[in-house]
Protein backbone atom coordinates (compact mmCIF):
# COMPACT_ATOMS: atom_id res chain seq x y z
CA UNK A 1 0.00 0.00 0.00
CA UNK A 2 2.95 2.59 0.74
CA UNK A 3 4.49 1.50 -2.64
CA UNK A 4 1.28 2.40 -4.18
CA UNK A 5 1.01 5.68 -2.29
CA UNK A 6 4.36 7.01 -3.24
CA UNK A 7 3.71 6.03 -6.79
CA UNK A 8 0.39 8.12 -6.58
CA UNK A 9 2.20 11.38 -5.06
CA UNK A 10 4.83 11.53 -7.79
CA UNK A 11 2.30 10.81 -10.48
CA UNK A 12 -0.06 13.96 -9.05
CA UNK A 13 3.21 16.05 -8.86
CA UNK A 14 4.55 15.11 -12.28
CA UNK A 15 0.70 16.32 -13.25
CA UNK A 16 0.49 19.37 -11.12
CA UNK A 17 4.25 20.72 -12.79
CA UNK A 18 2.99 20.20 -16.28
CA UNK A 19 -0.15 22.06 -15.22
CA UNK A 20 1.80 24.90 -13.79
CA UNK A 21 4.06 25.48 -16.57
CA UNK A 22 6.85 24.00 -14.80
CA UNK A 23 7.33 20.80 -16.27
CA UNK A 24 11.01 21.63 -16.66
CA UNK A 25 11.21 21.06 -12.23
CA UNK A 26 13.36 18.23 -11.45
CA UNK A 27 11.11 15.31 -9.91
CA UNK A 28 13.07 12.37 -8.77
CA UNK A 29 11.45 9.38 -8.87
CA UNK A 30 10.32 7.43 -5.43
CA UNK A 31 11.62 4.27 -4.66
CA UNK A 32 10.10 1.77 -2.07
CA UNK A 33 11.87 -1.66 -2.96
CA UNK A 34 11.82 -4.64 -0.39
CA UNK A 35 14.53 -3.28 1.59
CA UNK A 36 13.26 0.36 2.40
CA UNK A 37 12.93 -0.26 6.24
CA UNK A 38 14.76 -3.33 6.15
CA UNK A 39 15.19 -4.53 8.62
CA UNK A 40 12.46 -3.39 11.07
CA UNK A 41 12.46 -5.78 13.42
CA UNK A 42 15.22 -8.55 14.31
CA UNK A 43 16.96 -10.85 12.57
CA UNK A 44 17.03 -14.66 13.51
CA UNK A 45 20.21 -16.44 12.79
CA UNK A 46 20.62 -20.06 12.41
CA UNK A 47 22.94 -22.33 13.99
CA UNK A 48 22.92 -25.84 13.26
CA UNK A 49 25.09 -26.84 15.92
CA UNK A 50 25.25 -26.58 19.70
CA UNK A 51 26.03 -23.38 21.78
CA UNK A 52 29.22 -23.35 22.57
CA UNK A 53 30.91 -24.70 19.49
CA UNK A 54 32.90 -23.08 17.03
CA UNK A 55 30.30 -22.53 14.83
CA UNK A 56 27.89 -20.88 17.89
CA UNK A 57 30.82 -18.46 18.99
CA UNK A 58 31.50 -17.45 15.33
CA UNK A 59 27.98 -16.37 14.72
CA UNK A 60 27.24 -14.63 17.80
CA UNK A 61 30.77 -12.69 17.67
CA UNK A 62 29.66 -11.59 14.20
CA UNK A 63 26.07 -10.87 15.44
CA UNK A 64 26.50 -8.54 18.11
CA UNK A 65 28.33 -6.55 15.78
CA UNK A 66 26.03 -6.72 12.93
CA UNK A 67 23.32 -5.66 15.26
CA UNK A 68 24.74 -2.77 15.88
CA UNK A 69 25.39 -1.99 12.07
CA UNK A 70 21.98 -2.88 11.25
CA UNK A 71 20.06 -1.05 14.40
CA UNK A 72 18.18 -4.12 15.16
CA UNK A 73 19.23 -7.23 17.42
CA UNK A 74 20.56 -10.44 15.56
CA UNK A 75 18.93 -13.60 17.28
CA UNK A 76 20.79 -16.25 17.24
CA UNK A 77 18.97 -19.41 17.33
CA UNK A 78 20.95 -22.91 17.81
CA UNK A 79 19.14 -25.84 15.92
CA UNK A 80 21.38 -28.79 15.94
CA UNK A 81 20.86 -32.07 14.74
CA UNK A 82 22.02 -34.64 11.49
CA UNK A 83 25.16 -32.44 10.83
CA UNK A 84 23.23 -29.12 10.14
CA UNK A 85 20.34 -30.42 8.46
CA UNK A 86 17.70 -29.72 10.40
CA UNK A 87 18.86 -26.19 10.58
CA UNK A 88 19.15 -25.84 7.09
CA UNK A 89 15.62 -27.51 6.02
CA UNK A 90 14.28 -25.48 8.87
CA UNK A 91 16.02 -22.07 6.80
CA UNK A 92 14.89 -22.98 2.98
CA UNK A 93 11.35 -23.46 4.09
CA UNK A 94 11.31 -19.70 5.70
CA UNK A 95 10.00 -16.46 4.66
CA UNK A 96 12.31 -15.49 1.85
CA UNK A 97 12.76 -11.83 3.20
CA UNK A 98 15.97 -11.40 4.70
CA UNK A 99 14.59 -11.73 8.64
CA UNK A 100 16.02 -15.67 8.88
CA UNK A 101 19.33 -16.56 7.81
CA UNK A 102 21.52 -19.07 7.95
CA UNK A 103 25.36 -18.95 9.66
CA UNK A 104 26.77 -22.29 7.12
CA UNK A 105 29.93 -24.40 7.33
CA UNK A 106 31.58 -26.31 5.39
CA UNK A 107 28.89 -28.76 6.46
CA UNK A 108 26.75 -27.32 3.72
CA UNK A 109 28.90 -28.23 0.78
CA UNK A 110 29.47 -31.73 2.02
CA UNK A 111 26.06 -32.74 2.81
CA UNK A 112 24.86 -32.83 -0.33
CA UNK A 113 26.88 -35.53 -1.42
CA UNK A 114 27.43 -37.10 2.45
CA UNK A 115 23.67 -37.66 3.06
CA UNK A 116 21.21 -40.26 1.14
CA UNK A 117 18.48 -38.34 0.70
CA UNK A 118 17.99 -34.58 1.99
CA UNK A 119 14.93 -32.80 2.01
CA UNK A 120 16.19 -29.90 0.33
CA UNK A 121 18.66 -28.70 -2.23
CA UNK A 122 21.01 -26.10 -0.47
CA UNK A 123 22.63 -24.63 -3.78
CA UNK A 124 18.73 -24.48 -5.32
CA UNK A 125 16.72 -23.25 -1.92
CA UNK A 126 19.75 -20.79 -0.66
CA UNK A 127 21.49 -18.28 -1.68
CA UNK A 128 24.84 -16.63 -0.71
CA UNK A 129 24.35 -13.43 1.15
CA UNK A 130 28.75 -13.05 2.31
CA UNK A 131 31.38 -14.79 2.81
CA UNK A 132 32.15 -14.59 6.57
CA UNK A 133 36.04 -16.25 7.59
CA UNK A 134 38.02 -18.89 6.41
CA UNK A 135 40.28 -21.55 8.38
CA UNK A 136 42.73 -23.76 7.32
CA UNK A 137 43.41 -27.62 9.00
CA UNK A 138 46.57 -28.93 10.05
CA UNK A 139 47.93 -32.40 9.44
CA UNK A 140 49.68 -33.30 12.70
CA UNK A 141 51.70 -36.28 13.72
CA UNK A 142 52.61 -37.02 17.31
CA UNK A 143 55.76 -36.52 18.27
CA UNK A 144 56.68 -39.81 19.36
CA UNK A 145 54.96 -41.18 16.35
CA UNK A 146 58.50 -41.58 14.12
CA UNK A 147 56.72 -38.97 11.38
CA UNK A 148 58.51 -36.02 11.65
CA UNK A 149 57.14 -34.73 7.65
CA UNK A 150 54.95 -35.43 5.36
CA UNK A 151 57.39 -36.80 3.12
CA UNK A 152 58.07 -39.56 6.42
CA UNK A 153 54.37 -40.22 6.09
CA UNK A 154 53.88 -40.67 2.02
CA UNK A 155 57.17 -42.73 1.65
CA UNK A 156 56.20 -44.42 5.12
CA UNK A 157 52.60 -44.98 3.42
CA UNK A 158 54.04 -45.98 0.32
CA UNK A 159 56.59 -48.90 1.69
CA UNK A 160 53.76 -50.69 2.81
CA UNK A 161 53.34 -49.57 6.41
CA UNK A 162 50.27 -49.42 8.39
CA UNK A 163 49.20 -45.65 9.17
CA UNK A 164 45.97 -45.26 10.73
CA UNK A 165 44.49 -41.76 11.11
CA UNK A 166 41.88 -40.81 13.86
CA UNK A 167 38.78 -38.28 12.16
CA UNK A 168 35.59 -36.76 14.52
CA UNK A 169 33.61 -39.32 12.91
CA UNK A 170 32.65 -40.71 8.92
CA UNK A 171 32.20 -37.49 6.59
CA UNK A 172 33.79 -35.15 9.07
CA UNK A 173 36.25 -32.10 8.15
CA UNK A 174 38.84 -34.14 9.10
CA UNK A 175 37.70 -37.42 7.94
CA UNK A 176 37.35 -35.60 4.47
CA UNK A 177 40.73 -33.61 4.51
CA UNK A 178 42.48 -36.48 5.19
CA UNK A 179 40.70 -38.37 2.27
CA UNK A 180 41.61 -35.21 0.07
CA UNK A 181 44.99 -35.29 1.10
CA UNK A 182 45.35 -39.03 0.42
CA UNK A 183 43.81 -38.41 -3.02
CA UNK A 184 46.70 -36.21 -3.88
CA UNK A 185 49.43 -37.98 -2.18
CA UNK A 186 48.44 -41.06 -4.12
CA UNK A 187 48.36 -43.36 -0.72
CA UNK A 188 46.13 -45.11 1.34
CA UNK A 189 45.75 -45.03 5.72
CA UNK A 190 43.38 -46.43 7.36
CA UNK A 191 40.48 -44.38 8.92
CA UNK A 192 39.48 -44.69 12.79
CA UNK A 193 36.39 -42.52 13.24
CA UNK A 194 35.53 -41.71 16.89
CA UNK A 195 32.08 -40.02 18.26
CA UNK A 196 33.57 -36.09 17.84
CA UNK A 197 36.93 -34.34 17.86
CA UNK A 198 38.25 -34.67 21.55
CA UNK A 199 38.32 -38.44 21.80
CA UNK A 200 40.13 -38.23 18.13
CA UNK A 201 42.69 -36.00 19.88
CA UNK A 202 43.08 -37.82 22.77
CA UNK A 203 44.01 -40.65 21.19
CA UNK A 204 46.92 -38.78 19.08
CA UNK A 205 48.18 -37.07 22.16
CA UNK A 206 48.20 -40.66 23.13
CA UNK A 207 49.79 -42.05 20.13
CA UNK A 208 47.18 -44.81 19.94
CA UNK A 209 46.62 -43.25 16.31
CA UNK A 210 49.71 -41.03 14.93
CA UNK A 211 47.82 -38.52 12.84
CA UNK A 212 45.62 -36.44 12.22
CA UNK A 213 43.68 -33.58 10.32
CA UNK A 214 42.34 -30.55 12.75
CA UNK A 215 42.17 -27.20 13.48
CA UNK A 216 45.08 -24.97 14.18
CA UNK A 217 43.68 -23.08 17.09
CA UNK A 218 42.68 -26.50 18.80
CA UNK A 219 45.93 -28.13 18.30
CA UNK A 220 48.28 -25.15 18.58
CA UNK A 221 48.84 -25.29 22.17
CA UNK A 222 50.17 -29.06 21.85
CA UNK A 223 52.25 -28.24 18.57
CA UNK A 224 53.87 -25.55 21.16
CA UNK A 225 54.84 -27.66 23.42
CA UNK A 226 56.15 -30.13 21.47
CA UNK A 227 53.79 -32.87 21.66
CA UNK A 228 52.44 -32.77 18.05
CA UNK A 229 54.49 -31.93 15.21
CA UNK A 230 52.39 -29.64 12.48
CA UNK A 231 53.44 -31.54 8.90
CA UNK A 232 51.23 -28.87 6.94
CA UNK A 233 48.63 -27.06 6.31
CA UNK A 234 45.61 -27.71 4.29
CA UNK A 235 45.17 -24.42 2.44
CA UNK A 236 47.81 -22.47 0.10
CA UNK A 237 47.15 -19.56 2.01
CA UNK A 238 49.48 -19.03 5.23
CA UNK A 239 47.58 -19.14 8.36
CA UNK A 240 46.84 -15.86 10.35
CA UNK A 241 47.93 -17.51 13.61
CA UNK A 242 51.14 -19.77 13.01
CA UNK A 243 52.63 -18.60 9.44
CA UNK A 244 55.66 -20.16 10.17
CA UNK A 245 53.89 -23.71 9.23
CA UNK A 246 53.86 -24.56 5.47
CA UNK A 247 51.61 -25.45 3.30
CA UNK A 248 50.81 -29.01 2.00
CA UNK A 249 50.89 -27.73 -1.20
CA UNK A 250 54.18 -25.82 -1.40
CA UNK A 251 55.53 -29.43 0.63
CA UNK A 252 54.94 -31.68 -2.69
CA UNK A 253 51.34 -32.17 -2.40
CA UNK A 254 49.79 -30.35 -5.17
CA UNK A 255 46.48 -28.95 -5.45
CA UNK A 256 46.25 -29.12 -1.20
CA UNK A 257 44.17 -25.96 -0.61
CA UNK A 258 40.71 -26.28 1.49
CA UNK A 259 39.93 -24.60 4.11
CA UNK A 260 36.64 -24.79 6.75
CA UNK A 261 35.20 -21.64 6.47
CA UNK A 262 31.57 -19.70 7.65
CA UNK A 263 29.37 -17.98 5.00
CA UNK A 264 25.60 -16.28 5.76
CA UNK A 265 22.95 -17.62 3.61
CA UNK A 266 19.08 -16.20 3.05
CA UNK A 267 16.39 -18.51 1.33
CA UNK A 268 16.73 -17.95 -2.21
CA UNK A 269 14.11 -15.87 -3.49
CA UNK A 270 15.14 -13.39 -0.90
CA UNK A 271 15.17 -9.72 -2.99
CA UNK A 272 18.33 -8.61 -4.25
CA UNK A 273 18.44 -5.13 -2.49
CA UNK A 274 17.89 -6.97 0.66
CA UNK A 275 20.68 -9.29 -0.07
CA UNK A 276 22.68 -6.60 -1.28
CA UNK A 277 22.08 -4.58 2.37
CA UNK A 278 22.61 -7.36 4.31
CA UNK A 279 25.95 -8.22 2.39
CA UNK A 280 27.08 -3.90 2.52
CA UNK A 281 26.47 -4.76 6.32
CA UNK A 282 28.02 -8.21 7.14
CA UNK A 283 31.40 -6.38 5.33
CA UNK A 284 31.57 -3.56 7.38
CA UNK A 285 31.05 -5.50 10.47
CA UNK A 286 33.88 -7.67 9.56
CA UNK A 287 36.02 -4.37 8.49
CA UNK A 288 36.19 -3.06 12.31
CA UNK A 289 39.39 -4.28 13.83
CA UNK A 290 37.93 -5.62 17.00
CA UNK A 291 35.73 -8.54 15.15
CA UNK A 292 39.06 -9.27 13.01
CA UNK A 293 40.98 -9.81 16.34
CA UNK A 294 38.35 -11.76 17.53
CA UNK A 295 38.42 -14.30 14.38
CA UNK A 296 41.98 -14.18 14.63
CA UNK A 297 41.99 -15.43 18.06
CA UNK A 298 39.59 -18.45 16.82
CA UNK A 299 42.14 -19.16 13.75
CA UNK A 300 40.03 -17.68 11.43
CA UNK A 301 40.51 -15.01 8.75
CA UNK A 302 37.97 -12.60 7.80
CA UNK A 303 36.75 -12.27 4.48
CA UNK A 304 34.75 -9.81 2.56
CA UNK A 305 33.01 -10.08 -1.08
CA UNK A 306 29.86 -9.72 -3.10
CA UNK A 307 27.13 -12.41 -2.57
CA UNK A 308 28.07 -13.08 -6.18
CA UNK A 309 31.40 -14.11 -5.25
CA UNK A 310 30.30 -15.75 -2.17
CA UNK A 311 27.74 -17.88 -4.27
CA UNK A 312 30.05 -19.04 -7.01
CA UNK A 313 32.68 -20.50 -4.44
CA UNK A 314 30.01 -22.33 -2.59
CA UNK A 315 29.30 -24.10 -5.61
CA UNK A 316 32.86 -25.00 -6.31
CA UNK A 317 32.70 -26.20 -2.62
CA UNK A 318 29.64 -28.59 -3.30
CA UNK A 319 31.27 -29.81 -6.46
CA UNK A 320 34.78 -30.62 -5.01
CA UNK A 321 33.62 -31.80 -1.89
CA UNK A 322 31.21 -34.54 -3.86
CA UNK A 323 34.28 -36.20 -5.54
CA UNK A 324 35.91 -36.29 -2.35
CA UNK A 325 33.33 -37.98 -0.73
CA UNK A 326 33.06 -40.40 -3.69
CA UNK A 327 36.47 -41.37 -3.02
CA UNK A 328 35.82 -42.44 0.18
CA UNK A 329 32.94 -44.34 -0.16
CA UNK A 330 30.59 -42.74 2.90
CA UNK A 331 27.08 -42.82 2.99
CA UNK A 332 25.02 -41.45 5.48
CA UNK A 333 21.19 -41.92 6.08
């Protein structure tokens, strides 16, 4: 009805100058698209995992900021269950008009291919609002492990020893890294998944299993003092918090670079101008040097783009993650 009204007004002042001999006035034209106002209430934010997590202090760092940039609260609302699923179904099926978004992992690009049967199609029913951080893995051995590089482990691997590696569990970030890395190395370990990270890490720091794929910020303490020994990192890109550890790739294994990383997602359908305020707003809430620090201190890097750009490397994330999850032969229900 406001859209209408404006429309009216200009049309009876476009009429009334013409009348008056002073068509020659300047009217600009009205414009009420979907985001004048937006937003005028708050935003809900969905987390698909537990409070507490990585993924829980990640949002709500970026949301307390964002609510301040946007002048209305960011809600964030934890809905975990089937590695993100739930969350996500419970996203596609909302209102597409920019009041409930989703905070995704690199959950999202693996599902697809992970899962059976899903009851939606992420890169149809969402679409990229901004990238948010990115964080690379670490393959670690432990130190009393007799891997001291990853050139011990590959020709290690490749002499016919048995290497076992310990993941969170089948189709995890570290299940799947390790598969990628394997891929490239052209060997073959054998997986031990456990129920979550900890008990994975507890067993390295035990030396029950040697290595290992995890993040840096988890495992930095232990690589510190000595008791794991970083072999590489999983992205080309240097990490933020130990730069001093080199990349898989620039080590001999070529084509090495993933990272974990957090985007924002709306439903798709969501209007473009809302997108586009919601992306003009997630960047300059990642541009203040407080919210860097903070992602810093969680081993993340912040990064800013167009939806655009944060839409077309989803999709390469869906596609490369679905041949790596082909290669290792996981199926979940």
């Amino acid at each position: 009805m406001l859209h209408k009204a404006l429309s009216r007004s200009a049309v009876l002042l476009a009429k009334l100058a013409l009348a008056t001999g002073t068509a020659a006035l300047s009217i600009m034209p009205i414009s009420a698209g979907a985001s004048a106002g937006f937003p005028g209430k708050p935003i809900r934010l969905v987390v698909g995992f537990p409070p507490g997590g990585g993924v829980d202090v990640a949002a709500r760092a970026l949301g307390n900021v964002l609510g301040e940039e946007l002048g209305q609260p960011i809600v964030v609302e934890n809905i975990p269950g089937a590695g993100g699923n739930i969350a996500t179904d419970r996203v596609v099926k909302s209102a597409a008009d920019g009041y409930t978004l989703l905070f995704g992992s690199i959950a999202l690009s693996i599902n697809p291919s992970l899962y059976k049967s899903l009851t939606f199609d992420p890169v149809k029913q969402l679409r990229a609002v901004s990238m948010v951080s990115t964080s690379p893995y670490v393959l670690l051995a432990n130190a009393q492990s007799g891997i001291g590089s990853v050139q011990e482990l590959v020709s290690q691997v490749k002499a016919g020893k048995q290497i076992d590696y310990a993941s969170a569990g089948n189709g995890s970030g570290s299940h799947l890294f390790m598969q990628q890395f394997s891929d490239l190395a052209g060997i073959s370990m054998t997986h031990i998944p456990y129920r979550g990270a900890t008990p994975a890490m507890n067993d390295v720091l035990g030396n029950q299993v040697p290595v290992v794929f995890d993040s840096i910020m988890t495992t930095l303490p232990h690589i510190k003092t000595g008791r794991l020994t970083a072999l590489g990192l999983s992205s080309i890109k240097k990490s933020v918090v130990a730069p001093e550890i080199p990349s898989l790739d620039e080590l001999g294994i070529k084509g090495m670079d993933s990272t974990s990383w957090f985007i924002i997602f709306a439903p798709a359908g969501t209007p473009d101008d809302v997108v586009l305020k919601l992306e003009q707003a997630i960047n300059k809430s990642l541009s203040t040097p407080a919210l860097k620090q903070r992602f810093v201190d969680m081993g993340a890097e912040v990064v800013a783009g167009t939806s655009q750009e944060a839409q077309k490397f989803y999709e390469s994330e869906v596609a490369k993650w679905a041949k790596v999850v082909s290669a290792s032969g996981v199926q979940l229900d």
